[in-house]
Protein backbone atom coordinates (compact mmCIF):
# COMPACT_ATOMS: atom_id res chain seq x y z
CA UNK A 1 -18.71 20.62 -4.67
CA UNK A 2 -19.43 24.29 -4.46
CA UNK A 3 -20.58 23.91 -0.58
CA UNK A 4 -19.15 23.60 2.14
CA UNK A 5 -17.93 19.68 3.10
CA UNK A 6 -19.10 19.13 6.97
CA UNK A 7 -15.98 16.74 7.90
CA UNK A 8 -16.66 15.51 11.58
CA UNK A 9 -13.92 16.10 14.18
CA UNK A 10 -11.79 18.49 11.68
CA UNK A 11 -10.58 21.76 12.90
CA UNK A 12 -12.52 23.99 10.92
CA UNK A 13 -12.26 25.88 7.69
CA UNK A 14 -8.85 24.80 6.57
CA UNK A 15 -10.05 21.09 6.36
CA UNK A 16 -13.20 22.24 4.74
CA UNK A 17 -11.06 23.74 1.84
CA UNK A 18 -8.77 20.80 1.75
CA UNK A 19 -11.57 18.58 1.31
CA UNK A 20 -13.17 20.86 -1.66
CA UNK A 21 -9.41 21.04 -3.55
CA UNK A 22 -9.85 19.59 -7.05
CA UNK A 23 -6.37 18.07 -8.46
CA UNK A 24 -5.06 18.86 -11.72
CA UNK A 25 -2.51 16.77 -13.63
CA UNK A 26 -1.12 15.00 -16.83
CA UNK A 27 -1.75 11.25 -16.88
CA UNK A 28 1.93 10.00 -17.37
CA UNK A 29 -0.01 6.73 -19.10
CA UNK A 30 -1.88 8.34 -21.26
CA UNK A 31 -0.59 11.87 -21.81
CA UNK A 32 -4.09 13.47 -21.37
CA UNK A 33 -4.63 16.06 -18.84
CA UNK A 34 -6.90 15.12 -15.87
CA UNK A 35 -8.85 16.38 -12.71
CA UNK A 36 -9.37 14.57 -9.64
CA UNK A 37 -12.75 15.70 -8.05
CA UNK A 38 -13.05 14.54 -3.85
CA UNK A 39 -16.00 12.75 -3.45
CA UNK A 40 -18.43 11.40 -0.93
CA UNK A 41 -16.63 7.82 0.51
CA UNK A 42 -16.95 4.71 -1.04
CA UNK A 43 -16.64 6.73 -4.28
CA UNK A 44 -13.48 6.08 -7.13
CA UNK A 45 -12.90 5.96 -10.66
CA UNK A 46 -10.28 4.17 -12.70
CA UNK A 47 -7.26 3.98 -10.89
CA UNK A 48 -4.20 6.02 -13.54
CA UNK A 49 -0.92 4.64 -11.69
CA UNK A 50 -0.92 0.54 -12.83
CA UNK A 51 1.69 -0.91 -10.43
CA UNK A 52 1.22 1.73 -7.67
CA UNK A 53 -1.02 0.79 -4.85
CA UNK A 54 -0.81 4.66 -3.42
CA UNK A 55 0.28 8.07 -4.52
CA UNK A 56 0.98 11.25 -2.39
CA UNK A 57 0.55 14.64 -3.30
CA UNK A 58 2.80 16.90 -1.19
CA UNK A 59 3.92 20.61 -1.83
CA UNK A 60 6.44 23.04 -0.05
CA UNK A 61 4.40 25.72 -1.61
CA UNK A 62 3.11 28.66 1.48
CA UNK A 63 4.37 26.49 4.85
CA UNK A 64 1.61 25.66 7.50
CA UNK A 65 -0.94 27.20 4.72
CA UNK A 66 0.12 30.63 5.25
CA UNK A 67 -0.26 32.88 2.30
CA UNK A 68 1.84 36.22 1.57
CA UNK A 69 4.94 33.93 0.84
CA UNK A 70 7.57 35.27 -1.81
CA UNK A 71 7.27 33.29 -4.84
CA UNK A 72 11.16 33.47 -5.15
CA UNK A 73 10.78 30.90 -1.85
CA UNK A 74 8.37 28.72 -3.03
CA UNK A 75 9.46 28.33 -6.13
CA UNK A 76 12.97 26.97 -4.75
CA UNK A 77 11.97 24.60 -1.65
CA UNK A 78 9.88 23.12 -4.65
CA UNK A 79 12.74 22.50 -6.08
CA UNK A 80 14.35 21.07 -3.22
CA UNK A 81 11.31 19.09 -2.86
CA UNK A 82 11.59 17.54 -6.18
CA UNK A 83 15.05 16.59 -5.34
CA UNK A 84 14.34 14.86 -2.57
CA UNK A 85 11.96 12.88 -4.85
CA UNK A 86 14.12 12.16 -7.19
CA UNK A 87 16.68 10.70 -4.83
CA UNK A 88 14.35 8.34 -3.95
CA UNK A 89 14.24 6.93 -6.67
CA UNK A 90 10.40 8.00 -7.43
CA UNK A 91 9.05 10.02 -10.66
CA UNK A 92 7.23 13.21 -9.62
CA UNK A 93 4.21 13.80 -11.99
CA UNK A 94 3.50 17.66 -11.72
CA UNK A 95 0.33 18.77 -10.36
CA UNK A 96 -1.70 21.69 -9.07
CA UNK A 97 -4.21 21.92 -6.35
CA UNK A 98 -6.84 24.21 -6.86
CA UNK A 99 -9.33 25.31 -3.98
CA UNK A 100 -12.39 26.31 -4.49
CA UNK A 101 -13.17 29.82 -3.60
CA UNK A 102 -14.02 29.71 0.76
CA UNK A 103 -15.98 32.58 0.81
CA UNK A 104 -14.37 33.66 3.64
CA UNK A 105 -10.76 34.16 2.57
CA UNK A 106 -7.72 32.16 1.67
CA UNK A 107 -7.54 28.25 2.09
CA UNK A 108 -6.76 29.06 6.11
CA UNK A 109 -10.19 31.29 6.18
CA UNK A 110 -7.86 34.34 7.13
CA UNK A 111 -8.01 36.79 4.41
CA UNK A 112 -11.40 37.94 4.50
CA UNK A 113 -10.80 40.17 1.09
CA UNK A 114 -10.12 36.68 -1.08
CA UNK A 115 -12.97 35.20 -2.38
CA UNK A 116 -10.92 33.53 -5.93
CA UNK A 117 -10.04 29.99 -6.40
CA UNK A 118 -6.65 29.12 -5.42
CA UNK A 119 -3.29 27.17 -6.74
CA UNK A 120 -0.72 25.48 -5.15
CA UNK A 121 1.87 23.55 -7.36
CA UNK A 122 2.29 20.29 -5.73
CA UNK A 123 4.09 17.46 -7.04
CA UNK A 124 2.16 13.73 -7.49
CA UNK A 125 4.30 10.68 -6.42
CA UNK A 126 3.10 7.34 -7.64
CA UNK A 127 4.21 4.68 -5.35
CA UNK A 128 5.64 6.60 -2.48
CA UNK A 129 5.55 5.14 1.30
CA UNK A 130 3.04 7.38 3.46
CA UNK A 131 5.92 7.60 5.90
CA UNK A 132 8.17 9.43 3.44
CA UNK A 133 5.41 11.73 2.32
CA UNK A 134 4.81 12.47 5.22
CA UNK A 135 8.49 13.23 6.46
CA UNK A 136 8.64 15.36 3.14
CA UNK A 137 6.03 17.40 4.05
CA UNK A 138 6.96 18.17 7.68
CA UNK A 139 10.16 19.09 6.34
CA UNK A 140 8.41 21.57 4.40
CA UNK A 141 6.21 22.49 7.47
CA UNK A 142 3.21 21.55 5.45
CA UNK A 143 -0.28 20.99 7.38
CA UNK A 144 -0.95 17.82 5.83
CA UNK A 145 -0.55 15.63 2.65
CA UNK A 146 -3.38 13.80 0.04
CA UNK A 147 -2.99 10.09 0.11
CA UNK A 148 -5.02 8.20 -3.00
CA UNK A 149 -5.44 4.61 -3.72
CA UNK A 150 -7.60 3.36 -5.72
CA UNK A 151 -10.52 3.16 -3.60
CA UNK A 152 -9.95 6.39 -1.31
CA UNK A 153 -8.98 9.77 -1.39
CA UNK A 154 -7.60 11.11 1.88
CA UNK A 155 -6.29 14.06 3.74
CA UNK A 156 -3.52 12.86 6.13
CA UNK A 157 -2.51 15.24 9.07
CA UNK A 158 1.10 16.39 8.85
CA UNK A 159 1.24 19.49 11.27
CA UNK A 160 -2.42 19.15 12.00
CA UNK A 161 -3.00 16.56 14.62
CA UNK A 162 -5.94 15.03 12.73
CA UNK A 163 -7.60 12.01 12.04
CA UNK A 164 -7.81 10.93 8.97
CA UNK A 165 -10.25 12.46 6.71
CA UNK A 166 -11.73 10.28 4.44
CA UNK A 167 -12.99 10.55 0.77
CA UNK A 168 -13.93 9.34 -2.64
CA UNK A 169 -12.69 10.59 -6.00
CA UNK A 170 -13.45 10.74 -9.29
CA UNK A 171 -11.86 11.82 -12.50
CA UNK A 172 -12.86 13.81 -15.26
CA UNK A 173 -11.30 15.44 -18.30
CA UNK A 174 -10.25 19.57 -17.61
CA UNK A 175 -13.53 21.42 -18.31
């Protein structure tokens, strides 16, 4: 998906890169590492979570996708973050989002001198309620969250006031 994703009635660039970020990850069945790949709708491969109908992917990595944020910070609202997962009650499979380079900056399109990939650790949450996910990440004054069944990949407004955006995925094995 090296070009830019036209996603009707999304505010911009920052959608554009959310909709291009690949997801890398350990299959907790299987032990093998995996990529998720956003695809056109209608799109999906074989579902990895048996007895989850949904998983989020939330981070409290660089709040409201602003970048310049001490590691030091990151590193420990993640860590608060995975608490808060694991008093759920729910298993956090780590996971990293990686954007593909913009071409015009950062994931937020604002640092014109950027042109590389990016990473954001994010954790993966089998069988989480959209709800929580959602709470999680407005606690951690994230923009918005990745929701995937089995049939749909999709980027759900936190901060942003959006619609919606919806995708297929596939998977694939790293490289």
């Amino acid at each position: 998906m090296g070009q830019a994703t036209f996603v009707p009635g999304a505010p911009g660039a920052l959608i554009e890169a959310y909709a291009r970020t690949r997801l890398e990850f350990r299959d907790p069945g299987t032990g093998r590492d995996r990529v998720l790949h956003p695809g056109p709708p209608g799109r999906a491969g074989a579902w990895p979570f048996p007895g989850a109908t949904a998983a989020a992917v939330v981070t409290a990595w660089h709040p409201r996708s602003e970048p310049g944020r001490p590691p030091d910070r990151n590193h420990a609202d993640q860590g608060a973050l995975r608490l808060e997962v694991a008093r759920a009650g729910l298993r956090a499979v780590d996971c990293v989002g990686v954007g593909a380079a913009t071409g015009a900056g950062d994931a937020g399109g604002t640092d014109v001198a950027s042109r590389a990939p990016w990473f954001e650790p994010s954790l993966l949450v089998p069988g989480v309620d959209r709800e929580r996910a959602c709470a999680w990440a407005a606690r951690f004054e994230q923009n918005a969250i990745f929701w995937w069944t089995p049939s749909e990949w999709r980027i759900v407004g936190v901060l942003l006031a959006i619609p919606d955006v919806v995708l297929g995925w596939s998977l694939s094995d790293p490289g």
